[in-house]
Structure formats: C-alpha cells, structure tokens
PDB file of N, CA and C in Angstrom:
ATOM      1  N   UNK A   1       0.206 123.337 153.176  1.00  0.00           N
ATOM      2  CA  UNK A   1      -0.009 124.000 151.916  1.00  0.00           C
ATOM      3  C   UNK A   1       0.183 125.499 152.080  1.00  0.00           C
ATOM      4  N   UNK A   2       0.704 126.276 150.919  1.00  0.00           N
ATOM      5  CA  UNK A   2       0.794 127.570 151.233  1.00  0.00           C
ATOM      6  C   UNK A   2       0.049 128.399 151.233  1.00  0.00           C
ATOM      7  N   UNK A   3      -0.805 129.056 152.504  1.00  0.00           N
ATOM      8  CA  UNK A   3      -1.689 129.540 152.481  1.00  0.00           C
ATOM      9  C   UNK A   3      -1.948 131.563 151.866  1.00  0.00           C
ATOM     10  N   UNK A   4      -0.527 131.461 151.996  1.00  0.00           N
ATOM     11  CA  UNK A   4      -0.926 133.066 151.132  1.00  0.00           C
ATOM     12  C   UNK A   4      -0.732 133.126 149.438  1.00  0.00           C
ATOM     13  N   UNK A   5      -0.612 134.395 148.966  1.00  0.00           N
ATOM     14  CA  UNK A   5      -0.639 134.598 147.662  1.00  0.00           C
ATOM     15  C   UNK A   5       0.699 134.557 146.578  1.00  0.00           C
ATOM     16  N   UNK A   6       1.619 134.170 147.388  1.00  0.00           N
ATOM     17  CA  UNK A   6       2.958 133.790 146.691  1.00  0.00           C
ATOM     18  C   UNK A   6       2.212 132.067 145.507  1.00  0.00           C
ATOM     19  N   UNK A   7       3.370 132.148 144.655  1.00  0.00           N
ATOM     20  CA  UNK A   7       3.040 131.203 143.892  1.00  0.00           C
ATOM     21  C   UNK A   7       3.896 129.691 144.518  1.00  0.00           C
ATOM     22  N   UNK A   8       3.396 128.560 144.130  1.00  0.00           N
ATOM     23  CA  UNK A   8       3.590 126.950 144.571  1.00  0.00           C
ATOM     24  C   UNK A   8       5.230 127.174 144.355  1.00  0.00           C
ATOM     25  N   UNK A   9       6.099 126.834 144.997  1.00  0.00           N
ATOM     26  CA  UNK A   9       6.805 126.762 144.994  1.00  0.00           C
ATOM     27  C   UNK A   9       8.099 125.662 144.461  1.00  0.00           C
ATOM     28  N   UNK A  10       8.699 125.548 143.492  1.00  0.00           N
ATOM     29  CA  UNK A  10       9.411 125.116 142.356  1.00  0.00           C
ATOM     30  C   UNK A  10      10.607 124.181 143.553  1.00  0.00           C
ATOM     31  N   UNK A  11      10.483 122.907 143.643  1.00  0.00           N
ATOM     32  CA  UNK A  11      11.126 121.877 144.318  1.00  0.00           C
ATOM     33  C   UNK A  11      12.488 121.781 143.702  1.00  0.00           C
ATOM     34  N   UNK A  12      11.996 121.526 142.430  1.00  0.00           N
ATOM     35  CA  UNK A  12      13.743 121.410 140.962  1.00  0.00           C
ATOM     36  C   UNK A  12      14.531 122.378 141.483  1.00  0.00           C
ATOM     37  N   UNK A  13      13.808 123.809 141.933  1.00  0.00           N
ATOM     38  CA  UNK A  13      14.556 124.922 141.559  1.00  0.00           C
ATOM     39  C   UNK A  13      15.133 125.262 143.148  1.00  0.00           C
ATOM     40  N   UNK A  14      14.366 125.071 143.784  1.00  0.00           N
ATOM     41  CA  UNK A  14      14.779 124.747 145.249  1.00  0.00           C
ATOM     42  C   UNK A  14      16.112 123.616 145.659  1.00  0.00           C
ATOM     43  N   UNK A  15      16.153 122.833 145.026  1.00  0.00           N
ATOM     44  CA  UNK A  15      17.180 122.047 145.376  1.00  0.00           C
ATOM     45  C   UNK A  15      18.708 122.110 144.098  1.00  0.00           C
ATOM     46  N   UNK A  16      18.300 122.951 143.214  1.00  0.00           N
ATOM     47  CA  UNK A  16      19.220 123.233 142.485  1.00  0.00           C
ATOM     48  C   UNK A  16      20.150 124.695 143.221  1.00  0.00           C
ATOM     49  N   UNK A  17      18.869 125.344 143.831  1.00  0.00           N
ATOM     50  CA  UNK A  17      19.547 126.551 144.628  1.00  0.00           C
ATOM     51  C   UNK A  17      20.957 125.355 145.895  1.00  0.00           C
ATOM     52  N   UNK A  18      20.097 124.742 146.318  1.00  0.00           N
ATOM     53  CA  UNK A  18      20.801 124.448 147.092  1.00  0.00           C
ATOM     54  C   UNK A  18      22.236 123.683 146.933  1.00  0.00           C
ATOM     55  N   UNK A  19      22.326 122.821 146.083  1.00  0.00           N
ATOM     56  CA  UNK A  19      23.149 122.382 145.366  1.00  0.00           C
ATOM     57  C   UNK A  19      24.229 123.376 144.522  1.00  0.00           C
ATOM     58  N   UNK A  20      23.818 124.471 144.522  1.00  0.00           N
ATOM     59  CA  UNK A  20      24.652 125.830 144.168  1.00  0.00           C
ATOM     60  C   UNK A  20      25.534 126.497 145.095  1.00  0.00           C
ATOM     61  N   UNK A  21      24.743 126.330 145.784  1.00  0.00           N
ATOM     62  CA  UNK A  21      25.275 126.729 147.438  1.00  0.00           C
ATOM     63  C   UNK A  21      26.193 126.078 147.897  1.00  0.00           C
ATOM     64  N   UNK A  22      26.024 124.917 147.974  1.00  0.00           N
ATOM     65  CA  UNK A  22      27.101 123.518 148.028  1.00  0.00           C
ATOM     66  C   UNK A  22      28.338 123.560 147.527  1.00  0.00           C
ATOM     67  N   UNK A  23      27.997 124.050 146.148  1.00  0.00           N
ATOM     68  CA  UNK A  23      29.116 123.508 145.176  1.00  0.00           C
ATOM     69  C   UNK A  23      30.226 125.250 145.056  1.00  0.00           C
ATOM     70  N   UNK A  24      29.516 125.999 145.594  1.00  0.00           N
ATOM     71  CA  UNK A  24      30.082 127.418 145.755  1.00  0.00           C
ATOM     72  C   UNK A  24      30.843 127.393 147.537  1.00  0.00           C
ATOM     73  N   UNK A  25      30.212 126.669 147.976  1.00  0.00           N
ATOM     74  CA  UNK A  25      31.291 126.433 149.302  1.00  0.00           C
ATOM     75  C   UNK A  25      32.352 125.723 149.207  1.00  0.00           C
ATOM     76  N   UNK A  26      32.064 124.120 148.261  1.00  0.00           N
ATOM     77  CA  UNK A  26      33.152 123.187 148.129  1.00  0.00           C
ATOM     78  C   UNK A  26      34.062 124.400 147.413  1.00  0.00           C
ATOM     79  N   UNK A  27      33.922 124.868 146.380  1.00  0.00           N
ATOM     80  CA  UNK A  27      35.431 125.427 145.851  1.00  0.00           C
ATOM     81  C   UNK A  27      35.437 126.683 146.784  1.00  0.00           C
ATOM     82  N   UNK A  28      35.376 127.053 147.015  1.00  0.00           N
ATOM     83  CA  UNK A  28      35.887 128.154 147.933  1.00  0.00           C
ATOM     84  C   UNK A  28      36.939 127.397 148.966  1.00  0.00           C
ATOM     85  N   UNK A  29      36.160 126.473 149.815  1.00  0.00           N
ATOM     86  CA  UNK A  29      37.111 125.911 151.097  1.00  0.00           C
ATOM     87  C   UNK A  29      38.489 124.989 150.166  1.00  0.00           C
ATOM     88  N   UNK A  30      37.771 124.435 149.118  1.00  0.00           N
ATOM     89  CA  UNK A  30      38.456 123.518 148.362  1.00  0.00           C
ATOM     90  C   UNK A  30      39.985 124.037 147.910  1.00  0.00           C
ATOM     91  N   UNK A  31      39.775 125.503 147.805  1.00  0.00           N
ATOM     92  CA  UNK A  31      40.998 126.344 146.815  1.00  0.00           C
ATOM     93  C   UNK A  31      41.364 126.554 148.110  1.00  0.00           C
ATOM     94  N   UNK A  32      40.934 126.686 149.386  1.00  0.00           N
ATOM     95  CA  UNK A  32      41.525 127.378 150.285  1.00  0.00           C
ATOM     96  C   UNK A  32      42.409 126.595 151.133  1.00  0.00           C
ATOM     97  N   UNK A  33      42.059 125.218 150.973  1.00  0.00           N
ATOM     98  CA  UNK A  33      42.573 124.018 151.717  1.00  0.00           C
ATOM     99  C   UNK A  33      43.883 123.650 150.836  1.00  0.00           C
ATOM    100  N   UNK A  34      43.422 123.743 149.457  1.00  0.00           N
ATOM    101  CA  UNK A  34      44.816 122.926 148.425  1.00  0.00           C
ATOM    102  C   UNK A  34      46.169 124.288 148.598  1.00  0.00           C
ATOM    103  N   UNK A  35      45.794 125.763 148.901  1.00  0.00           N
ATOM    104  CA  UNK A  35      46.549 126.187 148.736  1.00  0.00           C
ATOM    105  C   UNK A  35      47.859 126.521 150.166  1.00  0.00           C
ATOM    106  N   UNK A  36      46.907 125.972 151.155  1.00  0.00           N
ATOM    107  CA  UNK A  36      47.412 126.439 152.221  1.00  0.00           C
ATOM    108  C   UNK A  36      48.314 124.813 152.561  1.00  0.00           C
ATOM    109  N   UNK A  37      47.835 123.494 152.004  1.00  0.00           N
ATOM    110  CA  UNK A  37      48.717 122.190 151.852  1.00  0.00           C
ATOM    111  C   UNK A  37      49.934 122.897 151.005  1.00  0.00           C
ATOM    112  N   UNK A  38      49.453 123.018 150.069  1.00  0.00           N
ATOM    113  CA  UNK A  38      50.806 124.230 148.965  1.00  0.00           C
ATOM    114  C   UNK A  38      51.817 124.837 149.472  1.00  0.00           C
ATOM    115  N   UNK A  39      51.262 125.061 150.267  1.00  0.00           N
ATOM    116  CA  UNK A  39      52.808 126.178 151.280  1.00  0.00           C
ATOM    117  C   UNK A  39      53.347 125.203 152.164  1.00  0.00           C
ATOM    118  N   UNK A  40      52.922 124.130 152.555  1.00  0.00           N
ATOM    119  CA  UNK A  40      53.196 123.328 153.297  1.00  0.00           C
ATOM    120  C   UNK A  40      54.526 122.484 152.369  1.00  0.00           C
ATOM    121  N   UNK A  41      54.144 122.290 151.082  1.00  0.00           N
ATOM    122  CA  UNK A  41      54.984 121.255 150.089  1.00  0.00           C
ATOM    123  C   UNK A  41      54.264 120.921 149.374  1.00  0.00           C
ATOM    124  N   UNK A  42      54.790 120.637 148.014  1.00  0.00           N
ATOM    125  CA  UNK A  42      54.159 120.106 147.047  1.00  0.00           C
ATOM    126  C   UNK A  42      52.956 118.992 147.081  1.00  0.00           C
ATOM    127  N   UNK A  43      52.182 119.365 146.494  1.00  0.00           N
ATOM    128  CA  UNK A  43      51.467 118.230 147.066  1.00  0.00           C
ATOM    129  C   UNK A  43      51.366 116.905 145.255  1.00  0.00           C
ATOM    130  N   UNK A  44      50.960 115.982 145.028  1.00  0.00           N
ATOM    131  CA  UNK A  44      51.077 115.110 143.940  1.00  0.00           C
ATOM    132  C   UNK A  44      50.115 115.611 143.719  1.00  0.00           C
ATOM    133  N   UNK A  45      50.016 114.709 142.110  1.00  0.00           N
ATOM    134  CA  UNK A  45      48.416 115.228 141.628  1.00  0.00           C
ATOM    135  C   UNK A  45      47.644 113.862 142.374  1.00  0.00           C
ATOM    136  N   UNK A  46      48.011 113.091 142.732  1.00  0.00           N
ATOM    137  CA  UNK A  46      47.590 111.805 143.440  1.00  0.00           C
ATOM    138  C   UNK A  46      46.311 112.364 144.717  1.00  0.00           C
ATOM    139  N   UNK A  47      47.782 113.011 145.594  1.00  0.00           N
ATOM    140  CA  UNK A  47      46.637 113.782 146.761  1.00  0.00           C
ATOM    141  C   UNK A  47      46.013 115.155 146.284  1.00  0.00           C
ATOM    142  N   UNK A  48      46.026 115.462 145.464  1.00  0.00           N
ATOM    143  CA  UNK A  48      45.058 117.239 144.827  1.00  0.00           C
ATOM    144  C   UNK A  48      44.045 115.753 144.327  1.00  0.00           C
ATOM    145  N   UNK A  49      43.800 115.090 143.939  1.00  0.00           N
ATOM    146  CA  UNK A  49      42.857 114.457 143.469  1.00  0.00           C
ATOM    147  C   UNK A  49      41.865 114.072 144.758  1.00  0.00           C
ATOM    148  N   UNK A  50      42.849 113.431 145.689  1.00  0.00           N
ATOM    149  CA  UNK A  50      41.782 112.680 146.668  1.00  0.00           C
ATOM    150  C   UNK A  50      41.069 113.734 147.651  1.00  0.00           C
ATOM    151  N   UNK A  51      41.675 115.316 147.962  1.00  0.00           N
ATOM    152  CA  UNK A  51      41.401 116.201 148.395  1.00  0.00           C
ATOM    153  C   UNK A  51      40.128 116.442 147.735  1.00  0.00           C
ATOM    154  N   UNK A  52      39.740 116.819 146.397  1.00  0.00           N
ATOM    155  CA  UNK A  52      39.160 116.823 145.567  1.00  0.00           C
ATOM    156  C   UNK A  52      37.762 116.206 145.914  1.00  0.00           C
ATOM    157  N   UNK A  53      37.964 115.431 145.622  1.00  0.00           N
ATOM    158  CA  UNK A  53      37.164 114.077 145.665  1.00  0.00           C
ATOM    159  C   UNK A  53      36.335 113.944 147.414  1.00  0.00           C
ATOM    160  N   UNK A  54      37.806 113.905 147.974  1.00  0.00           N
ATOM    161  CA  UNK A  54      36.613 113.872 149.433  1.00  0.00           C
ATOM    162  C   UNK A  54      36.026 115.461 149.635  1.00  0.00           C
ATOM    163  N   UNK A  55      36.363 116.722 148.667  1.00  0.00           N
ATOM    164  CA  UNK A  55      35.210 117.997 149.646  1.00  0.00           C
ATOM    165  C   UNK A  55      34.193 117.510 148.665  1.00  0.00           C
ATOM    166  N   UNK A  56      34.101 116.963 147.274  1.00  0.00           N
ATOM    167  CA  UNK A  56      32.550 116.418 146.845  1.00  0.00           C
ATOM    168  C   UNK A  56      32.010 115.666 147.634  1.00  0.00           C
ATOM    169  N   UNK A  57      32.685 114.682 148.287  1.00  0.00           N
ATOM    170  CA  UNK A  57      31.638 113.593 148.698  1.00  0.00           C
ATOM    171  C   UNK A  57      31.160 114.072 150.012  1.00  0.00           C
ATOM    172  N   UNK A  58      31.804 115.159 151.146  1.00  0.00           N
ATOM    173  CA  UNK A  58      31.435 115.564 152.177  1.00  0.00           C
ATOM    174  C   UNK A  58      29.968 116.228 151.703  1.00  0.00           C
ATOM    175  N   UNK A  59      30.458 117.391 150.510  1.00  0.00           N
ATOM    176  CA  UNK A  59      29.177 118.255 150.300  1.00  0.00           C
ATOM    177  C   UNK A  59      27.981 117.410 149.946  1.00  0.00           C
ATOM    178  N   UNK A  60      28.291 116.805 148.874  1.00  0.00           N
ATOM    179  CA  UNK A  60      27.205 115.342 148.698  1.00  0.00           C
ATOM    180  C   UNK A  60      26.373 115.309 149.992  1.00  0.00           C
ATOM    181  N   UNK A  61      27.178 114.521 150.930  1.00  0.00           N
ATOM    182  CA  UNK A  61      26.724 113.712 152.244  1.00  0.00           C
ATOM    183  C   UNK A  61      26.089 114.483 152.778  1.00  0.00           C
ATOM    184  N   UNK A  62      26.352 115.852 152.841  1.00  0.00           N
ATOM    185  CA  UNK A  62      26.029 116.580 154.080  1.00  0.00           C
ATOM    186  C   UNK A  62      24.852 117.335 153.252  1.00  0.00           C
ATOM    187  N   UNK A  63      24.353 117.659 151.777  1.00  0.00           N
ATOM    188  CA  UNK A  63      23.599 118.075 150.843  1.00  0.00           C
ATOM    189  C   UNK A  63      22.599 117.470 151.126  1.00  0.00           C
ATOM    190  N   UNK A  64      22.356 115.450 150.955  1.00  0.00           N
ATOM    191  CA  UNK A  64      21.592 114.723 151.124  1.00  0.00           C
ATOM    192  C   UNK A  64      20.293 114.271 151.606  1.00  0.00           C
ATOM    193  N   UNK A  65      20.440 115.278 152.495  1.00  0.00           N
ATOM    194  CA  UNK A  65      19.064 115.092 153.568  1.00  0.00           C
ATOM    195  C   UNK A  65      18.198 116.025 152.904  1.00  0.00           C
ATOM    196  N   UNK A  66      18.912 117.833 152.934  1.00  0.00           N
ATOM    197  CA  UNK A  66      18.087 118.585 152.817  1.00  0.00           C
ATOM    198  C   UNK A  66      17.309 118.424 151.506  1.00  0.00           C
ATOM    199  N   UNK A  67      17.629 117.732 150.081  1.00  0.00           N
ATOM    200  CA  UNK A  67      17.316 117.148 148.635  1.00  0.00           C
ATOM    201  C   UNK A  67      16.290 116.640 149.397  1.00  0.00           C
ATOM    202  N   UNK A  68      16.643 115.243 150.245  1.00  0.00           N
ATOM    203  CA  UNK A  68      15.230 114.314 150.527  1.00  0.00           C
ATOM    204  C   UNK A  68      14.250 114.774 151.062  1.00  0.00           C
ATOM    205  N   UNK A  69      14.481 115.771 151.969  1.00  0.00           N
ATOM    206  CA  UNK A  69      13.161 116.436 152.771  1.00  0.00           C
ATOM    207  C   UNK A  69      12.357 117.126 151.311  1.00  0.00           C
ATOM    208  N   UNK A  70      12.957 117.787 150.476  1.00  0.00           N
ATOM    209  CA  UNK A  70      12.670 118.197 149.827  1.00  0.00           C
ATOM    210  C   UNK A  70      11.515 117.989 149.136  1.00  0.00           C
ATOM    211  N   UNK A  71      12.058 116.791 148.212  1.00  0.00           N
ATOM    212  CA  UNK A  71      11.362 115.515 147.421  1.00  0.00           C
ATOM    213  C   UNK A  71      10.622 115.165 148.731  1.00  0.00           C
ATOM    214  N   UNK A  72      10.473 115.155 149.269  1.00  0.00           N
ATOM    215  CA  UNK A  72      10.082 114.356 150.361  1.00  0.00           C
ATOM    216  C   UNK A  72       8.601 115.552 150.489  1.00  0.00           C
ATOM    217  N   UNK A  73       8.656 116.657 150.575  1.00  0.00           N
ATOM    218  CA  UNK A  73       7.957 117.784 150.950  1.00  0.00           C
ATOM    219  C   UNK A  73       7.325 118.038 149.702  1.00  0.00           C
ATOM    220  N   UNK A  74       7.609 117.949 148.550  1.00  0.00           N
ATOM    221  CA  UNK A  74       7.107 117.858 147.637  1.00  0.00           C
ATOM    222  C   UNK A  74       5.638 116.898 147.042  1.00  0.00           C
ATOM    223  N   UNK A  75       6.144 115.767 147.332  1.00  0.00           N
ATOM    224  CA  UNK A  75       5.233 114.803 147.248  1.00  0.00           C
ATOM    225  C   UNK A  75       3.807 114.750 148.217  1.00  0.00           C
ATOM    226  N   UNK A  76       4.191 115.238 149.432  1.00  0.00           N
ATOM    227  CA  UNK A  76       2.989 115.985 150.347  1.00  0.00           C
ATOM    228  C   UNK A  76       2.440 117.114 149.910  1.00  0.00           C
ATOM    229  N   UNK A  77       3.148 117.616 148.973  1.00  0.00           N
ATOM    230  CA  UNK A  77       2.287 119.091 148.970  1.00  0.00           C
ATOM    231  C   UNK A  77       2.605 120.124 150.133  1.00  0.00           C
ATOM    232  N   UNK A  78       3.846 120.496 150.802  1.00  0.00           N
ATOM    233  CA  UNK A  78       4.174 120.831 151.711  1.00  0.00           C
ATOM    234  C   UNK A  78       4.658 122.146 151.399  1.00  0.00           C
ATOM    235  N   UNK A  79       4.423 123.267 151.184  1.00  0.00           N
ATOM    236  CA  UNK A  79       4.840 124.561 150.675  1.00  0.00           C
ATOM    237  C   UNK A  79       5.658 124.576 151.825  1.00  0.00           C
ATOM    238  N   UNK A  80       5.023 125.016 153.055  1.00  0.00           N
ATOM    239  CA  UNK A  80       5.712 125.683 154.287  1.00  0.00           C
ATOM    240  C   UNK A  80       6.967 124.433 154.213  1.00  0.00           C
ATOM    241  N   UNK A  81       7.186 123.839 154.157  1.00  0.00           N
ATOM    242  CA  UNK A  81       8.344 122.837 154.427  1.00  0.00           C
ATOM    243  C   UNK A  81       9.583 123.087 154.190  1.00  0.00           C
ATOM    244  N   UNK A  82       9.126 123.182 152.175  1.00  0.00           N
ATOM    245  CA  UNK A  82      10.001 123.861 151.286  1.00  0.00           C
ATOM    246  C   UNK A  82      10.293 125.020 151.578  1.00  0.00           C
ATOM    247  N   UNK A  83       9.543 125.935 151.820  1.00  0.00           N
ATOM    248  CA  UNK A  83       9.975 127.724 151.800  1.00  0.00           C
ATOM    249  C   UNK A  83      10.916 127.205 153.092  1.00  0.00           C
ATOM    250  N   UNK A  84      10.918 126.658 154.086  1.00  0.00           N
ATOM    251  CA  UNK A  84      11.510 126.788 155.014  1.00  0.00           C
ATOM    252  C   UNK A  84      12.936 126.223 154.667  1.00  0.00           C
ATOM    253  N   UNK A  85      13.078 125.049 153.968  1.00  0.00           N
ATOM    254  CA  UNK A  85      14.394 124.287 153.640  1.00  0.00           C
ATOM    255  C   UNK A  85      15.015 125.424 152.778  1.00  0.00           C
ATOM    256  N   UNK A  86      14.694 126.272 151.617  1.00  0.00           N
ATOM    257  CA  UNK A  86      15.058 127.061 150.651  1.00  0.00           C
ATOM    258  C   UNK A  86      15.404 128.154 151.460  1.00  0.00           C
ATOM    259  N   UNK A  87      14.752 128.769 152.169  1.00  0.00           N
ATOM    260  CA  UNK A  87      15.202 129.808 153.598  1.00  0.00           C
ATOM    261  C   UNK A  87      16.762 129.909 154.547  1.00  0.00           C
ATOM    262  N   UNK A  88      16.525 128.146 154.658  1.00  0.00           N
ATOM    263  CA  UNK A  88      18.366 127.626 155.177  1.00  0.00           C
ATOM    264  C   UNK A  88      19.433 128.097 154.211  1.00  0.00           C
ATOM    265  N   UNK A  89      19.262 127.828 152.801  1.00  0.00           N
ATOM    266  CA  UNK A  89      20.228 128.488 151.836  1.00  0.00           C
ATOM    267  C   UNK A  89      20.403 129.445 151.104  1.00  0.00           C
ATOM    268  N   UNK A  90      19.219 130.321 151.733  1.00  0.00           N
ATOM    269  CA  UNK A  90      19.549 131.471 151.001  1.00  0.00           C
ATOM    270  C   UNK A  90      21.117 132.510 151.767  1.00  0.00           C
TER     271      UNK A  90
END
C-alpha cells in the first residue's frame, strides 16, 4: 500500500499510459520499417497489411503482461507495484 502522501493511484490510467506508449512505438518503427521495405520495391497492399498487423500483435503480446500485473496489482491494493510498472513507461 502506498505509504506516503501522493494520492491511490489510477490503474485505468496507468495502463492506458502504457498502451500509449505502445501504440507510439508501433507507428514510429511501423513507418520506419514500411518505408525502408519501400526502397527496397514496391511492396502490395497485401504485405503493408500483414506488416501492419504483425507490429499490433507483437505490441499486444509484448504489452500483455505489464496490463496483467497491473489488474493484477490492483486487485491487491498494491500502490508500490503500480507506481513501479507506470515508472517502466514513463
């Protein structure tokens, strides 16, 4: 539990940070990957799709845990847990 004078700390808002974070890396690497295939040759909209598709499901996958600890830390009542998971993405 958090023992100093900061306020309980917001789980929703904690894992929405993080999920921001996520989704601000996928397009970054995402634009950086389709454009550098680009110079390589055209690519279809077939493969810009599946490119697509797999940097969501990596970020997803790799997102996954830190959500569950989350929820997970939440349900204990775990301040220090959270400040610490929210700490990784800032």
């Amino acid at each position: 539990m958090n023992q100093n004078t900061e306020p309980p700390v917001d789980v929703e808002e904690a894992i929405a940070r993080i999920d921001s974070r996520g989704a601000k890396i996928q397009r970054e690497q995402l634009e950086r990957t389709l454009s550098q295939l680009q110079q390589d040759g055209e690519l279809t909209a077939d493969q810009q799709l599946a490119v697509e598709k797999l940097s969501e499901r990596l970020v997803d996958r790799l997102l996954a845990v830190p959500r569950a600890t989350l929820q997970d830390a939440a349900r204990s009542a775990d301040d220090e847990r959270i400040e610490t998971a929210i700490s990784l993405f800032e």
